[in-house]
N, C-alpha and C. Protein backbone atom coordinates (compact mmCIF):
# COMPACT_ATOMS: atom_id res chain seq x y z
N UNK A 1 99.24 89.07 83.48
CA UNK A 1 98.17 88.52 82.67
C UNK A 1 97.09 87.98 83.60
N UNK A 2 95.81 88.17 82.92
CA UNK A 2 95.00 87.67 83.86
C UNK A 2 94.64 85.97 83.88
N UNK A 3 94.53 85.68 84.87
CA UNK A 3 94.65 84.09 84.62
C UNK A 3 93.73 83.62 84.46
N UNK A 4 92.67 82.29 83.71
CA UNK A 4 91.97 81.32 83.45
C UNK A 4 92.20 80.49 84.50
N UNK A 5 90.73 80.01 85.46
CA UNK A 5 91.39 78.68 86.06
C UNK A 5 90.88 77.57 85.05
N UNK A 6 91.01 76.55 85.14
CA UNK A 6 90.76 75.19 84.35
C UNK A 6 89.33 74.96 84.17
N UNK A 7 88.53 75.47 84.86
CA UNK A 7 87.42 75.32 84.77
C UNK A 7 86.60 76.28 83.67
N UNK A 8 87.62 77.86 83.99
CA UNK A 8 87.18 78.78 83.37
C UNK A 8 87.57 78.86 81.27
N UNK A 9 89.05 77.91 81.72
CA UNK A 9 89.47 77.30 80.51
C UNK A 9 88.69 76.32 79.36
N UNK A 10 87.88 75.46 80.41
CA UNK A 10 87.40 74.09 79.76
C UNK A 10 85.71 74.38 79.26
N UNK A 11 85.39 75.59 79.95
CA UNK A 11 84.09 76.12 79.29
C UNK A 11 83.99 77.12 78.53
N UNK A 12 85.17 77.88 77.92
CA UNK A 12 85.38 78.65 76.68
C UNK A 12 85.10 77.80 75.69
N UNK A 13 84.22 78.61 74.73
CA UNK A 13 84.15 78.17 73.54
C UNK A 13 85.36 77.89 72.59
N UNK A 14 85.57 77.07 71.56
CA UNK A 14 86.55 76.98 71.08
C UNK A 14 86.94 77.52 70.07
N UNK A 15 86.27 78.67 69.47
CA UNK A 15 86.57 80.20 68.99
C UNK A 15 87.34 81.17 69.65
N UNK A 16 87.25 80.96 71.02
CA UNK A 16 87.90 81.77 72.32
C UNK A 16 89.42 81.37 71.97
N UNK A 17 89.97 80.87 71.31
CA UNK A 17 91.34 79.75 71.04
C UNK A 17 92.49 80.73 70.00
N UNK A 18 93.22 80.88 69.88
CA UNK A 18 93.86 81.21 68.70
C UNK A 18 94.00 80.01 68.13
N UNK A 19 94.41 78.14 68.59
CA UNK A 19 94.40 77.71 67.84
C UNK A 19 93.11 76.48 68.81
N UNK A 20 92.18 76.42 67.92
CA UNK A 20 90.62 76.37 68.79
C UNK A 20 90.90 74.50 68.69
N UNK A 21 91.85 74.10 67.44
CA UNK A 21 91.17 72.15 67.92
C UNK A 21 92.04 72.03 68.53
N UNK A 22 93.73 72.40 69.09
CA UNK A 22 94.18 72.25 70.27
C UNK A 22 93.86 73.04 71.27
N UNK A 23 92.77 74.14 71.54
CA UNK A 23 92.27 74.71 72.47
C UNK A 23 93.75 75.43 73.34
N UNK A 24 94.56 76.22 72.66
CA UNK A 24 96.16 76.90 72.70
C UNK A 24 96.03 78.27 72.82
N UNK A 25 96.00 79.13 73.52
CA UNK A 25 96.10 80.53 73.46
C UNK A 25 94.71 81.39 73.77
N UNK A 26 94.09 81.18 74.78
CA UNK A 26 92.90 81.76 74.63
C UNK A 26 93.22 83.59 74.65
N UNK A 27 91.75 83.40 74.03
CA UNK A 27 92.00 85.14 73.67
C UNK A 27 91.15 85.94 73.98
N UNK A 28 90.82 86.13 75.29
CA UNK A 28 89.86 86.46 75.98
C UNK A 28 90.34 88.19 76.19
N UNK A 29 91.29 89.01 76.52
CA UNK A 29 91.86 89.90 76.53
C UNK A 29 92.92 90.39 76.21
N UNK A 30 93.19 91.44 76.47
CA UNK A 30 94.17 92.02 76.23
C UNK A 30 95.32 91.24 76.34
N UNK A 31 95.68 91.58 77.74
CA UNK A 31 96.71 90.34 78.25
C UNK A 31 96.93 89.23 77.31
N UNK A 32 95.99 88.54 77.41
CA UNK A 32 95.84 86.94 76.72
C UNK A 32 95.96 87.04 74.91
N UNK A 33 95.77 88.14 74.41
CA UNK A 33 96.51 88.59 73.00
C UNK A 33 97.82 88.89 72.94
N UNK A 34 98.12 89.53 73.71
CA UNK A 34 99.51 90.18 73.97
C UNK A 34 100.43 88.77 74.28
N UNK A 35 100.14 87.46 75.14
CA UNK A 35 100.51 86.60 75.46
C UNK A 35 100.74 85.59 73.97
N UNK A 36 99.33 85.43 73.49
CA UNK A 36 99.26 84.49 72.71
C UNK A 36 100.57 84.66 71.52
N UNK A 37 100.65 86.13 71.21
CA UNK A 37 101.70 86.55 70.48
C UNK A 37 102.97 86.62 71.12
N UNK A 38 103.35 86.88 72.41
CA UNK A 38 104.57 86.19 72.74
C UNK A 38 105.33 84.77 72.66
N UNK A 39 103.93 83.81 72.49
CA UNK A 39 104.07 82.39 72.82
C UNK A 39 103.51 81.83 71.67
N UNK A 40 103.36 82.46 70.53
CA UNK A 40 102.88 81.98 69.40
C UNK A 40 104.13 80.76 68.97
N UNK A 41 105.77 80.99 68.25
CA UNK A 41 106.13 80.10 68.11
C UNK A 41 106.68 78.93 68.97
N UNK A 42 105.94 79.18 70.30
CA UNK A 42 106.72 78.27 70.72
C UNK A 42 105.15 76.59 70.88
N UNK A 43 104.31 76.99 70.14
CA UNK A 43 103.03 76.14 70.29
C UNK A 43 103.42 75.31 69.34
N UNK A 44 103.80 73.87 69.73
CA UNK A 44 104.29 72.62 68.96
C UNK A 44 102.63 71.98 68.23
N UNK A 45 103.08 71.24 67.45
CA UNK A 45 102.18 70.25 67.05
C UNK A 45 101.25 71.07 66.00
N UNK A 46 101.21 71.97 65.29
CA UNK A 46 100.23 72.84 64.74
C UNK A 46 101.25 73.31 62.92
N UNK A 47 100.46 72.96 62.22
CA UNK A 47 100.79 73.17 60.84
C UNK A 47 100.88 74.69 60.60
N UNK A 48 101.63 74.94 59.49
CA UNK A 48 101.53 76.13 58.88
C UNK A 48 100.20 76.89 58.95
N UNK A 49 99.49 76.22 58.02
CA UNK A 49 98.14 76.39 57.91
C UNK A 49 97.39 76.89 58.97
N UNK A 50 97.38 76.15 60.16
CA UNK A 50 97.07 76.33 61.54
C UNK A 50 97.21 77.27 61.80
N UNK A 51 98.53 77.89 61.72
CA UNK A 51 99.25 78.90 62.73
C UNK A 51 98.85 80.37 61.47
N UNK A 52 98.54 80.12 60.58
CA UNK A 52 97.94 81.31 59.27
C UNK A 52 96.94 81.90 60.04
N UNK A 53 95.89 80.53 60.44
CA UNK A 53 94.18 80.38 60.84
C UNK A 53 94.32 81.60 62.41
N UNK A 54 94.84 81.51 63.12
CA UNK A 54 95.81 81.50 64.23
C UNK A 54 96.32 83.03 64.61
N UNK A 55 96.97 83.32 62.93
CA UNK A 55 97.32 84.64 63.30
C UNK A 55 96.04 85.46 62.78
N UNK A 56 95.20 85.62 62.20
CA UNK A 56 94.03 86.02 61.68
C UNK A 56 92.95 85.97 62.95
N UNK A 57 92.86 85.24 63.87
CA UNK A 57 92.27 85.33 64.44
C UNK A 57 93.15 86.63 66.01
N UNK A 58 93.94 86.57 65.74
CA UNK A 58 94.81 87.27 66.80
C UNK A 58 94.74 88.67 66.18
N UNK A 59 94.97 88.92 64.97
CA UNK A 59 94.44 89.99 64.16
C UNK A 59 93.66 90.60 64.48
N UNK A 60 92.27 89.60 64.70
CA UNK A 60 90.95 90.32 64.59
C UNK A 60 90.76 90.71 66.13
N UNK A 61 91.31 90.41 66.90
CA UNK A 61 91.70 90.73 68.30
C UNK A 61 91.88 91.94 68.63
N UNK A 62 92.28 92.97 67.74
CA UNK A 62 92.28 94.66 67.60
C UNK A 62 91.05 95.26 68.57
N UNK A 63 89.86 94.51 69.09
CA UNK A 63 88.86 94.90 69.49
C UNK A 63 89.25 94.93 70.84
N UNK A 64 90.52 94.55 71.16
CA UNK A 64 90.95 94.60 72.79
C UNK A 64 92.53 96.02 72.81
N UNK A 65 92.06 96.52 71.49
CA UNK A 65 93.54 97.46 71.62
C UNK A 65 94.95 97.03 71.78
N UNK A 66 95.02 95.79 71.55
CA UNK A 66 96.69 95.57 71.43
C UNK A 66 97.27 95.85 69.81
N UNK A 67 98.28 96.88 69.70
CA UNK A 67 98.95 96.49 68.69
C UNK A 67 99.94 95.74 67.89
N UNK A 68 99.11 94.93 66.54
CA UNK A 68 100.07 94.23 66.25
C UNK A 68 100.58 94.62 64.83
N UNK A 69 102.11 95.02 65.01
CA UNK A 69 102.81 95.65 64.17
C UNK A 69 103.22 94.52 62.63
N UNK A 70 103.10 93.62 63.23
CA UNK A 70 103.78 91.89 62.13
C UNK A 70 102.34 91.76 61.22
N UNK A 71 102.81 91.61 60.13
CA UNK A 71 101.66 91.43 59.10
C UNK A 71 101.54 89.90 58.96
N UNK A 72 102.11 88.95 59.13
CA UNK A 72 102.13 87.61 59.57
C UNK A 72 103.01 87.07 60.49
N UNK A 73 102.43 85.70 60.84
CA UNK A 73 103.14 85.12 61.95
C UNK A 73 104.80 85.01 61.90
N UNK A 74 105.23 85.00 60.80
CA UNK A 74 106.93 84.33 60.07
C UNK A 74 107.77 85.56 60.40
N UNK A 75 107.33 86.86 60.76
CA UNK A 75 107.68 87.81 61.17
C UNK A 75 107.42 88.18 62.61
N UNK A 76 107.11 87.46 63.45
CA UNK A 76 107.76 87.88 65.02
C UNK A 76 109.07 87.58 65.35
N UNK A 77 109.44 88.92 65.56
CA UNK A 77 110.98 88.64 66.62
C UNK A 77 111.77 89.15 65.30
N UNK A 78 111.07 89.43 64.10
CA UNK A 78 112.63 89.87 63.59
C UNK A 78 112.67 91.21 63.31
């Protein structure tokens, strides 16, 4: 994956986010889609709701060619 340094982290917009008011998963590429969906349940502190907002935006992420086979979040891993 390609890495963010902190700097490069802290000046993404917070649309750049899968979940943008904890600033959790940026989704800058491929990689970083492919990631965000590996590490989706393990992001504490974030409501249902959140994580809906969350997968919709990881969705719309298709513009980097990753496929995502899960029609919602409650369905990774099974």
């Amino acid at each position: 994956m390609s890495k963010l340094s902190a700097d490069e982290r802290n000046h993404l917009d917070k649309g750049k986010f899968a979940f943008p008011k904890e600033r959790k998963e940026p989704l800058e590429n491929a990689s970083h889609v492919r990631n965000a969906i590996a590490r989706f349940n393990q992001v504490k502190g974030v409501s249902d709701a959140e994580r809906d907002a969350a997968w919709k935006l990881i969705k719309a992420a298709k513009k980097f060619d990753v496929e995502v086979s899960e029609a919602n979040w409650r369905e990774i891993g099974k």
